[in-house]
Protein backbone atom coordinates (compact mmCIF):
# COMPACT_ATOMS: atom_id res chain seq x y z
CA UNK A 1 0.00 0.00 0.00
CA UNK A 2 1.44 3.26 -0.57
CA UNK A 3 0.64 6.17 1.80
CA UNK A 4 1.06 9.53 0.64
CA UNK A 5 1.12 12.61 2.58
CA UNK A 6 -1.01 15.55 2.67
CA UNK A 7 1.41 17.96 1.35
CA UNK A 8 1.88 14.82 -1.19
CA UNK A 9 -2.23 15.16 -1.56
CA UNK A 10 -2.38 18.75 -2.28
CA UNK A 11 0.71 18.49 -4.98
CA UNK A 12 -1.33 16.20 -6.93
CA UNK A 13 -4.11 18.05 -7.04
CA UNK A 14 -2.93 20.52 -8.38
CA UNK A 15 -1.53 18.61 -10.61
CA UNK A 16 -5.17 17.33 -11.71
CA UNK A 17 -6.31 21.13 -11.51
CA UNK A 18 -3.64 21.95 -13.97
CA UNK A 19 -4.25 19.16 -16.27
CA UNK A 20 -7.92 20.04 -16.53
CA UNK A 21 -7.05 23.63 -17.27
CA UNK A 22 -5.00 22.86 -20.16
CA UNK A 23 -7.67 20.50 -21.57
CA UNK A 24 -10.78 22.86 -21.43
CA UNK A 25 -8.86 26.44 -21.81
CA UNK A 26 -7.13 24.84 -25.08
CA UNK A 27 -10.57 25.21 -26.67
CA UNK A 28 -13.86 26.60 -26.16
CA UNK A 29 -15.92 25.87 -22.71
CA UNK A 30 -18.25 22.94 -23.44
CA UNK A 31 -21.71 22.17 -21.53
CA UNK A 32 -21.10 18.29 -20.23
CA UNK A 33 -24.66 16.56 -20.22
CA UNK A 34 -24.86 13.94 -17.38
CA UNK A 35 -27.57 11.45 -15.94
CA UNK A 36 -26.99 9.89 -13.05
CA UNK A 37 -28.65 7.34 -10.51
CA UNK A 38 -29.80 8.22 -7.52
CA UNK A 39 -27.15 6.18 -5.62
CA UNK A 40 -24.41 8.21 -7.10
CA UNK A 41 -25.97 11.51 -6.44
CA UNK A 42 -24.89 13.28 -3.53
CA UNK A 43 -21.24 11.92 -4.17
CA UNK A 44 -21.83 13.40 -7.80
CA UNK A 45 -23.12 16.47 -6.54
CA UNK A 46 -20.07 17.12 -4.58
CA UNK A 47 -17.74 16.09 -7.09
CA UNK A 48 -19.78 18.34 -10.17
CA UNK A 49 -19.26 21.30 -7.74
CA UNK A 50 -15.52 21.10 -7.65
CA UNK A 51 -15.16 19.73 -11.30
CA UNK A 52 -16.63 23.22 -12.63
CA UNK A 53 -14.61 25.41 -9.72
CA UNK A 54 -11.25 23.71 -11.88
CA UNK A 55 -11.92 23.43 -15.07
CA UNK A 56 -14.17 25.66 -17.88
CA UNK A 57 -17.06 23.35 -18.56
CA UNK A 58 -20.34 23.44 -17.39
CA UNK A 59 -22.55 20.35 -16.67
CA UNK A 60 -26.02 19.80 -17.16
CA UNK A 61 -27.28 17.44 -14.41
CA UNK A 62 -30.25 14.71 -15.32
CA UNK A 63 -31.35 12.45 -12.43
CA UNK A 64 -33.02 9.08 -12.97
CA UNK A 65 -32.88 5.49 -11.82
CA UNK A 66 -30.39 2.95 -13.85
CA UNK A 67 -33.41 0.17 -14.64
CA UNK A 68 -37.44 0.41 -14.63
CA UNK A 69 -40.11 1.38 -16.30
CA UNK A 70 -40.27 5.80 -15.53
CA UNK A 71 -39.52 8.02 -18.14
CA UNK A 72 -36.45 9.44 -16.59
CA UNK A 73 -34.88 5.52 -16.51
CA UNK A 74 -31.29 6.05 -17.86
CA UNK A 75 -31.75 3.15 -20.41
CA UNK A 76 -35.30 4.31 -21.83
CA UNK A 77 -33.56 7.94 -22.24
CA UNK A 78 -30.76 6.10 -24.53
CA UNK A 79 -33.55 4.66 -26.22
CA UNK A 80 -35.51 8.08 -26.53
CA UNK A 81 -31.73 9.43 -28.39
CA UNK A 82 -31.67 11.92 -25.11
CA UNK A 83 -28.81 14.65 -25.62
CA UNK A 84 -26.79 12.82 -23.14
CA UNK A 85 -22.99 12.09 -23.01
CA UNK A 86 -21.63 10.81 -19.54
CA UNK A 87 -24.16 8.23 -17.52
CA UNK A 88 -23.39 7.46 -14.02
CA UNK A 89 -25.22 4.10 -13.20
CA UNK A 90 -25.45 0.55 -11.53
CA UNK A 91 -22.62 -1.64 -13.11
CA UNK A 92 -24.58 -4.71 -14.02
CA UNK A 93 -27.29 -1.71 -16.36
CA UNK A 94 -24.39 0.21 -17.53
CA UNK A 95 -22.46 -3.23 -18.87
CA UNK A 96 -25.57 -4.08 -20.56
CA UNK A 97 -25.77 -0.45 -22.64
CA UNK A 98 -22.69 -1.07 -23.50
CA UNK A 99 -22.91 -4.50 -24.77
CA UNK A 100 -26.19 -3.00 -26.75
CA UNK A 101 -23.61 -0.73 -27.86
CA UNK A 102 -25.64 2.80 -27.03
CA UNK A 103 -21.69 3.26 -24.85
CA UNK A 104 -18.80 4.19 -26.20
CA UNK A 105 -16.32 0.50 -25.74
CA UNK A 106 -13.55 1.12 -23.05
CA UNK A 107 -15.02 4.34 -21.62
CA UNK A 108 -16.47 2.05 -18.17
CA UNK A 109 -14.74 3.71 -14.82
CA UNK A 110 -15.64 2.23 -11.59
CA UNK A 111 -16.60 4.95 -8.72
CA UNK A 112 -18.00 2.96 -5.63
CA UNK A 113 -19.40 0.24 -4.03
CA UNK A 114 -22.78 0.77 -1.76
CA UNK A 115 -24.42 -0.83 0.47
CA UNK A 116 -28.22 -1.49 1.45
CA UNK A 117 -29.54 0.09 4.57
CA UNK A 118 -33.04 0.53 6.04
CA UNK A 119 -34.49 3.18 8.04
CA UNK A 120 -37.78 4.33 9.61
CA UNK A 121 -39.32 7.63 10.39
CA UNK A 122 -37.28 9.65 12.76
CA UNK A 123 -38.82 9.49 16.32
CA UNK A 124 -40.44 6.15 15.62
CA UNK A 125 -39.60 2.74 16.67
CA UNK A 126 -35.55 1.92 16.13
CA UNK A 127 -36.04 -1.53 14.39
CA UNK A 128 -32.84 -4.01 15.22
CA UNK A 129 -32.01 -5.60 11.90
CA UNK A 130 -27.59 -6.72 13.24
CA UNK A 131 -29.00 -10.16 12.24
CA UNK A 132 -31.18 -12.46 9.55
CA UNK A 133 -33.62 -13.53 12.09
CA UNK A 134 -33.95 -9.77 13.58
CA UNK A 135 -34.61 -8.59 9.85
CA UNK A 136 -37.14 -11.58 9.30
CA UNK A 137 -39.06 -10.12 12.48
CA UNK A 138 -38.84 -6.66 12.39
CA UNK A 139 -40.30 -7.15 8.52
CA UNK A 140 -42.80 -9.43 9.38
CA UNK A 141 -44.06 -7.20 12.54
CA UNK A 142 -43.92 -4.09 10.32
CA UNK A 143 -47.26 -2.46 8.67
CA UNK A 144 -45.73 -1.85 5.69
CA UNK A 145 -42.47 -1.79 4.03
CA UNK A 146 -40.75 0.45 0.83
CA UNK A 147 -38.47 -0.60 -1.43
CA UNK A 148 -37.26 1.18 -4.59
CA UNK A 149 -37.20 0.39 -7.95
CA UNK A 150 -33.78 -0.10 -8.73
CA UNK A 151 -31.13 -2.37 -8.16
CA UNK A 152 -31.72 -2.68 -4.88
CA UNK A 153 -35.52 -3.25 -4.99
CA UNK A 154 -35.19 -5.56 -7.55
CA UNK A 155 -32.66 -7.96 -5.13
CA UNK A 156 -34.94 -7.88 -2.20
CA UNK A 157 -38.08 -8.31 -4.30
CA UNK A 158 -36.66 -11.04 -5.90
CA UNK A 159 -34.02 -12.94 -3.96
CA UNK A 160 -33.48 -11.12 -0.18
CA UNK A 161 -37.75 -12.17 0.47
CA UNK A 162 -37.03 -15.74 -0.73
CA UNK A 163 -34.26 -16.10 1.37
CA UNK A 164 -35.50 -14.95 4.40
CA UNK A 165 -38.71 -17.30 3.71
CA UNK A 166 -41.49 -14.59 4.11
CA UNK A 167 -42.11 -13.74 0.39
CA UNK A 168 -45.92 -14.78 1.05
CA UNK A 169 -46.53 -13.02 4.36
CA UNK A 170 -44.77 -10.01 2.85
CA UNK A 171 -47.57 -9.69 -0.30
CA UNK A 172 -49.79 -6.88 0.27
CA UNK A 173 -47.83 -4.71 2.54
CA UNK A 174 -44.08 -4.62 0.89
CA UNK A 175 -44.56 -1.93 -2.02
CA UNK A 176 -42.02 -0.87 -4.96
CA UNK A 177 -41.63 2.75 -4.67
CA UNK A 178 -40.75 4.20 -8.53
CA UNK A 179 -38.75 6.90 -9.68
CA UNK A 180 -39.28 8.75 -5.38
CA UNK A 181 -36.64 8.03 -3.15
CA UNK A 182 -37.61 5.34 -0.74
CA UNK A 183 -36.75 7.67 2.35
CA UNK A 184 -39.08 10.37 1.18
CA UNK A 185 -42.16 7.98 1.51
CA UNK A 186 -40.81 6.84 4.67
CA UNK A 187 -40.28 10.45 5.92
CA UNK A 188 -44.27 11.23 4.72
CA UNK A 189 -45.20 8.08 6.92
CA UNK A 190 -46.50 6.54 3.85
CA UNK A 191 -44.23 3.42 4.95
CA UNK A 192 -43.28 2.43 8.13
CA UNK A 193 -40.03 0.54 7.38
CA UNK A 194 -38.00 1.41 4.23
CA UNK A 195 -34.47 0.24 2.43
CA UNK A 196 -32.64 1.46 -0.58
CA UNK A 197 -28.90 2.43 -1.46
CA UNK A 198 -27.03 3.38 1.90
CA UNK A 199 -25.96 6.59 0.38
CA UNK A 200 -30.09 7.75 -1.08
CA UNK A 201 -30.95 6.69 2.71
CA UNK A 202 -28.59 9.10 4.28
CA UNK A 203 -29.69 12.35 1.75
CA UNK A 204 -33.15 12.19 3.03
CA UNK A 205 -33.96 14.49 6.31
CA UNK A 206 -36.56 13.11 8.34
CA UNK A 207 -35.65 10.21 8.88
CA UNK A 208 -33.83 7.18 10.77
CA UNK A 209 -31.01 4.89 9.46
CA UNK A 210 -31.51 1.89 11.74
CA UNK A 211 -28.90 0.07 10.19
CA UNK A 212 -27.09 -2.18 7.22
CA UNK A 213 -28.64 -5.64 5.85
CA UNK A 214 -26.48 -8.32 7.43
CA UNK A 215 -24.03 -9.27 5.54
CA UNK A 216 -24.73 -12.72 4.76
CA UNK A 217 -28.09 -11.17 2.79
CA UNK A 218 -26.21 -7.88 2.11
CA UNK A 219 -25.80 -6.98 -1.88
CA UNK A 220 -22.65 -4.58 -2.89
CA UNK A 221 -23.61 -2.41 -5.51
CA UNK A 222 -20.94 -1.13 -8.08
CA UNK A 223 -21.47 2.04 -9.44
CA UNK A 224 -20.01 2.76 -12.92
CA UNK A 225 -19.82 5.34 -15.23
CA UNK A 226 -19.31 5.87 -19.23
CA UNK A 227 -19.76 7.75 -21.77
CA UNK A 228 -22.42 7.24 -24.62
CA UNK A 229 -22.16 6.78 -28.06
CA UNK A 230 -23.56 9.52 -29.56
CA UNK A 231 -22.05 12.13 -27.71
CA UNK A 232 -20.16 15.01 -29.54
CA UNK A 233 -18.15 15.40 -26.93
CA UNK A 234 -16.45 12.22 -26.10
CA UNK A 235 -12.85 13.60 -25.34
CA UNK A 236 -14.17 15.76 -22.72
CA UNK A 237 -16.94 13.91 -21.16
CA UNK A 238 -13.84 11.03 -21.15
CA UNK A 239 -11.81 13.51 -18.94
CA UNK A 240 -14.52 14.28 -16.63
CA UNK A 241 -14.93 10.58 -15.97
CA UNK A 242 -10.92 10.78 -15.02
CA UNK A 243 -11.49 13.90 -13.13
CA UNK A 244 -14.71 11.88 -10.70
CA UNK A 245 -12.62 8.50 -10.46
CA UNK A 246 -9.83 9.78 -9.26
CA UNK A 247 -8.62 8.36 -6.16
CA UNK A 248 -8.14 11.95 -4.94
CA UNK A 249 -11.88 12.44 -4.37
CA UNK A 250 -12.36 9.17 -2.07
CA UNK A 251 -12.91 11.04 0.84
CA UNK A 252 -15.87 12.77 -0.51
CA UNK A 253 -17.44 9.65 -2.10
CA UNK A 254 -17.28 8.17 1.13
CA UNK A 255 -18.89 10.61 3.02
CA UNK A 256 -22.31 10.27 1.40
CA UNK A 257 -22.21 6.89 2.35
CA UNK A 258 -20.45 5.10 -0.64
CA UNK A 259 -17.34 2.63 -0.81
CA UNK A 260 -14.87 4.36 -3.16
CA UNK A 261 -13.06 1.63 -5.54
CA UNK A 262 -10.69 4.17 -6.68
């Protein structure tokens, strides 16, 4: 491992500053189009912020989930021919755009790895989920229970119910919560118990994080990041995808709850 020191840190950012200077001031500013899941967000947010503080470019910001039916699903925007050129997305969706070839081949950068987590409505009940038989029991004693409709709904509607053995007793009062983060309904009280993406959990005020799925039903998902096909722009929105993977902006990945890979 190699440890480098903060003066070390602070040299090599400037170094990155620099680099991005010379690529946007060599020609004209250019406006950066970018859709990304909700998982990546608040990292994204951060890292947009400082991305346009060091270099000339603007970015446009879309928001919408990496699978599903909505209209603002990343893959159904591809399909629409969306002025897009950098998507920020679940691995597993992203590899398949690029296999469908709507991704330019060799773009992919990895950001992060995240977690599921659950919460409930702050001042309410503080459900103990450490283990698989708490989580069987606090789901089965709950009234009602969000998930979204994304990666992670998808795994615990499909596998985590089945392998706790309560996908029956769970019909009627688990619900798929589209294109609304799962935290918001929870906030509203529109659902008492609610999981999604550790770092969509933690944006949302109001609010409770009781804690992570155990691990032995706990799904890591990779966030990933390209650029598409059609976009004009490919040299830049390429550089941008350097500037956000760079293993200098781990710190504030990991803040919004996220496991940088970089």
């Amino acid at each position: 491992m190699i440890y480098i020191s903060n003066a070390g840190q602070n040299f090599m950012q400037l170094l990155c500053t620099v680099f991005l200077a010379s690529v946007t001031f060599a020609g004209n500013a250019v406006e950066i189009q970018v859709v990304s899941s909700g998982g990546f967000a608040e990292a994204y947010k951060e890292l947009a912020h400082d991305y346009e503080k060091d270099s000339s470019n603007k970015l446009v910001s879309n928001w919408g989930p990496s699978m599903g039916e909505t209209k603002n699903a990343i893959p159904l925007r591809l399909k629409r021919g969306e002025n897009l050129d950098v998507v920020i997305m679940v691995g597993d969706a992203l590899d398949n755009l690029m296999m469908q070839g709507q991704l330019v081949a060799g773009s992919k950068v990895l950001l992060a790895n995240s977690p599921i987590a659950c919460a409930v409505k702050s001042g309410t009940k503080k459900y103990d989920i450490s283990t698989v038989d708490n989580l069987r029991k606090t789901l089965l004693e709950v009234k009602s229970f969000a998930y979204s409709d994304s990666a992670s709904g998808e795994y615990i509607k499909i596998q985590l119910l089945n392998k706790l053995g309560i996908f029956d007793q769970m019909q009627g009062k688990a619900r798929k919560i589209p294109a609304t983060p799962v935290g918001e309904i929870v906030a509203n009280g529109d659902a008492e118990f609610g999981c999604q993406q550790r770092s969509e959990i933690m944006a949302v005020k109001g609010i409770d994080m009781v804690g992570l799925l155990p691990k032995e039903v706990q799904l890591n998902t990779i966030f990933s990041a390209a650029v598409v096909q059609t976009s004009k722009i490919p040299k830049e929105a390429g550089d941008f995808l350097k500037y956000i993977s760079s293993p200098l902006h781990a710190d504030k990945i990991r803040a919004t709850g996220l496991d940088p890979l970089n």
